[in-house]
Protein backbone atom coordinates (compact mmCIF):
# COMPACT_ATOMS: atom_id res chain seq x y z
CA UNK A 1 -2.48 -15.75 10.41
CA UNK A 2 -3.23 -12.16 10.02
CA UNK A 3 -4.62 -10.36 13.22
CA UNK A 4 -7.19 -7.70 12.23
CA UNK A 5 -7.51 -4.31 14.80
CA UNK A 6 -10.44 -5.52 16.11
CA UNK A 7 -9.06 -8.56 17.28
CA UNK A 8 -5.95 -7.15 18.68
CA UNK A 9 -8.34 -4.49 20.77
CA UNK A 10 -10.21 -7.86 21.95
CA UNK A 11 -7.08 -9.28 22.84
CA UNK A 12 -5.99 -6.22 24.97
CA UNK A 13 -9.28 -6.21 27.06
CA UNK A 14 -8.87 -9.33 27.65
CA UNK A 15 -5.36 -9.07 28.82
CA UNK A 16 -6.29 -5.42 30.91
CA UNK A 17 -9.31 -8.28 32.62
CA UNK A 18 -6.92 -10.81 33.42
CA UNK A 19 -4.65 -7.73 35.78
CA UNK A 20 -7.59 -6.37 36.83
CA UNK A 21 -8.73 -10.00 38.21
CA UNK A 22 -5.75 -10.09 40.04
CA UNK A 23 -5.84 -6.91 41.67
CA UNK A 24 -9.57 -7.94 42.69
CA UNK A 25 -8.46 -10.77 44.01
CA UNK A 26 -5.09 -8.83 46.08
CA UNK A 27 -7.47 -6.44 47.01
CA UNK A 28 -10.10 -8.99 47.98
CA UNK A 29 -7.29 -10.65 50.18
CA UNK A 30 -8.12 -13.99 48.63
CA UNK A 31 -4.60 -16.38 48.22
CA UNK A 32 -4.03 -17.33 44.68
CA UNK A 33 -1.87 -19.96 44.72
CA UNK A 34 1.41 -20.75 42.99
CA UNK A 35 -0.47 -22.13 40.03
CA UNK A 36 -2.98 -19.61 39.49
CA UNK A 37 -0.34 -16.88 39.19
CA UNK A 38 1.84 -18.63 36.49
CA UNK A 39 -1.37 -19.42 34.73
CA UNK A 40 -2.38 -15.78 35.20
CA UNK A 41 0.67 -14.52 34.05
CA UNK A 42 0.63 -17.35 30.68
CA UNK A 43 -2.15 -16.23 29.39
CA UNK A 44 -1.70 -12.61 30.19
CA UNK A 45 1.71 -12.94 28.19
CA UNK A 46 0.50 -14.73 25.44
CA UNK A 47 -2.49 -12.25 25.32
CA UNK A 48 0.49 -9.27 24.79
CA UNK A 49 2.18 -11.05 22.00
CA UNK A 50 -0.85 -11.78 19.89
CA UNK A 51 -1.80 -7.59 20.47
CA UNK A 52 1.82 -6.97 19.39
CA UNK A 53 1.40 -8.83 16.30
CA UNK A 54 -1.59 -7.50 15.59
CA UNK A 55 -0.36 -3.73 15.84
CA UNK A 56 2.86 -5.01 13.99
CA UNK A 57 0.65 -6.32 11.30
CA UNK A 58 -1.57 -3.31 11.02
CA UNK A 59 1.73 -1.03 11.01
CA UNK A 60 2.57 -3.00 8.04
CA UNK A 61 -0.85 -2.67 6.34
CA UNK A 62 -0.45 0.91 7.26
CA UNK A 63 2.87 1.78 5.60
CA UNK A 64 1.93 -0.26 2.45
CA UNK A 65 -1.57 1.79 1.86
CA UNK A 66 0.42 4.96 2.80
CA UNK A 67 2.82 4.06 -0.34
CA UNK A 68 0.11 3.20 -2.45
CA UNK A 69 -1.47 6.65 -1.83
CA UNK A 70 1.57 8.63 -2.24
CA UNK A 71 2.41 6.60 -5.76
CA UNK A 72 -0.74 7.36 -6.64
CA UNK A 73 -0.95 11.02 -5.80
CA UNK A 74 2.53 11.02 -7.58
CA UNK A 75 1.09 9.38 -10.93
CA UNK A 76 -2.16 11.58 -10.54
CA UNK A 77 0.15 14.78 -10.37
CA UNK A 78 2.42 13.55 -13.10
CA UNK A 79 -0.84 12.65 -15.48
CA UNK A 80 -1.50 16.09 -14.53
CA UNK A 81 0.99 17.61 -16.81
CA UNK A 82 0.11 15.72 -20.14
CA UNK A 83 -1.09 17.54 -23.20
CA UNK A 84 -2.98 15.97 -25.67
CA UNK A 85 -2.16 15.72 -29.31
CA UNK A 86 -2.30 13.40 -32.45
CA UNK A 87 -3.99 10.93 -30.14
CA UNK A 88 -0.99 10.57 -27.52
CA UNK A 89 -0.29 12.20 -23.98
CA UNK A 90 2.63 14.57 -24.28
CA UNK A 91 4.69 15.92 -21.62
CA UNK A 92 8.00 18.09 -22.03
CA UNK A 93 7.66 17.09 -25.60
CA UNK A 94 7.78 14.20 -25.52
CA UNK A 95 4.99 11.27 -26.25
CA UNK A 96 2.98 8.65 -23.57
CA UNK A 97 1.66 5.74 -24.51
CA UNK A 98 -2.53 6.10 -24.24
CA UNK A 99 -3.01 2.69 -23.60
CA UNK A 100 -0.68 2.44 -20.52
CA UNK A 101 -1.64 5.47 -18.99
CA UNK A 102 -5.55 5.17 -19.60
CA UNK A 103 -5.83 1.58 -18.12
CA UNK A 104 -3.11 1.23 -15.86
CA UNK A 105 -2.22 4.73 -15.06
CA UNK A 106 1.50 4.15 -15.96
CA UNK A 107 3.12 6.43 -17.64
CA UNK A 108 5.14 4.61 -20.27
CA UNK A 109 7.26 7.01 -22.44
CA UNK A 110 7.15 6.04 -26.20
CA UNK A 111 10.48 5.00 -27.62
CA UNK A 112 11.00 6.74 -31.36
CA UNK A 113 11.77 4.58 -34.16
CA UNK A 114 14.61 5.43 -36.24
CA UNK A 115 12.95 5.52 -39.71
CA UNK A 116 12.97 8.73 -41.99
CA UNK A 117 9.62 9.96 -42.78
CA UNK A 118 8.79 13.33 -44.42
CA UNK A 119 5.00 12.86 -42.80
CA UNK A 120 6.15 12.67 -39.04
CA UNK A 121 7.86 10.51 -36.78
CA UNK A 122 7.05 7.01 -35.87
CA UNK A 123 6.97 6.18 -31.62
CA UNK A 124 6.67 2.60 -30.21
CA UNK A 125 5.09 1.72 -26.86
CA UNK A 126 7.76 -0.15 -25.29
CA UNK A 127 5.21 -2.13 -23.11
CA UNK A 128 2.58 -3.11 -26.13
CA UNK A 129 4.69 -3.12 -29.34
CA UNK A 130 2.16 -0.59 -30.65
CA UNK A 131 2.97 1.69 -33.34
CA UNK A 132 1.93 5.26 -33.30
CA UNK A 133 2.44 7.89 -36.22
CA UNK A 134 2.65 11.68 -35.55
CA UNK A 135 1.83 13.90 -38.76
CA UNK A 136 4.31 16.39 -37.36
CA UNK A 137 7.85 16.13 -36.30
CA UNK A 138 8.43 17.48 -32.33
């Protein structure tokens, strides 16, 4: 089960009160016996592990929103670069599919169909099957 930061700075409080209760209690000069220790020392090592997970877990989280920024900021620079024409994105002259890149921000390169056509050329979405005619050849 996931371990938010929250919980894993709860869980580290409570592990820094379980030392400082012993050191109260060394400093108070009051004898813990053999028992209390090991259960002092339990808990205070199970109390570590679940704050490890949790900062292992929210490293994870981390990384992954980290790469979803950058591949955005990388589609959002790319998209940057289109032209507009005949109802397509262009880039380096060559045609994006609108559909792709206007609801899913994925730039999909249109794939030409080989058919000869004084009127333009004829690109396919490879994604959507759709059909788009240019008036012009590029």
């Amino acid at each position: 089960m996931p371990i938010d930061i929250a919980a894993g700075l709860a869980l580290c409080k409570n592990a820094l009160d379980i030392v400082m209760a012993v050191r109260k209690a060394i400093r108070d000069k009051k004898k813990l016996t053999d028992e209390e220790i090991r259960d002092y020392l339990e808990t205070l090592q199970d109390k570590l592990v679940d704050v490890k997970t949790a900062l292992m877990e929210a490293d994870e989280e981390n990384r992954s929103l980290k790469g979803q920024l950058a591949e955005a900021k990388r589609m959002a620079d790319f998209g940057a670069e289109f032209t507009t024409g005949e109802g397509l994105y262009w880039r380096e002259k060559y045609p994006y599919c609108p559909t792709c890149w206007d609801t899913e921000r994925k730039a999909v390169r249109l794939g030409e169909i080989p058919f000869d056509t004084d009127r333009g050329e004829i690109w396919q979405c490879p994604v959507h099957k759709v059909h788009h005619v240019t008036q012009q050849r590029h």
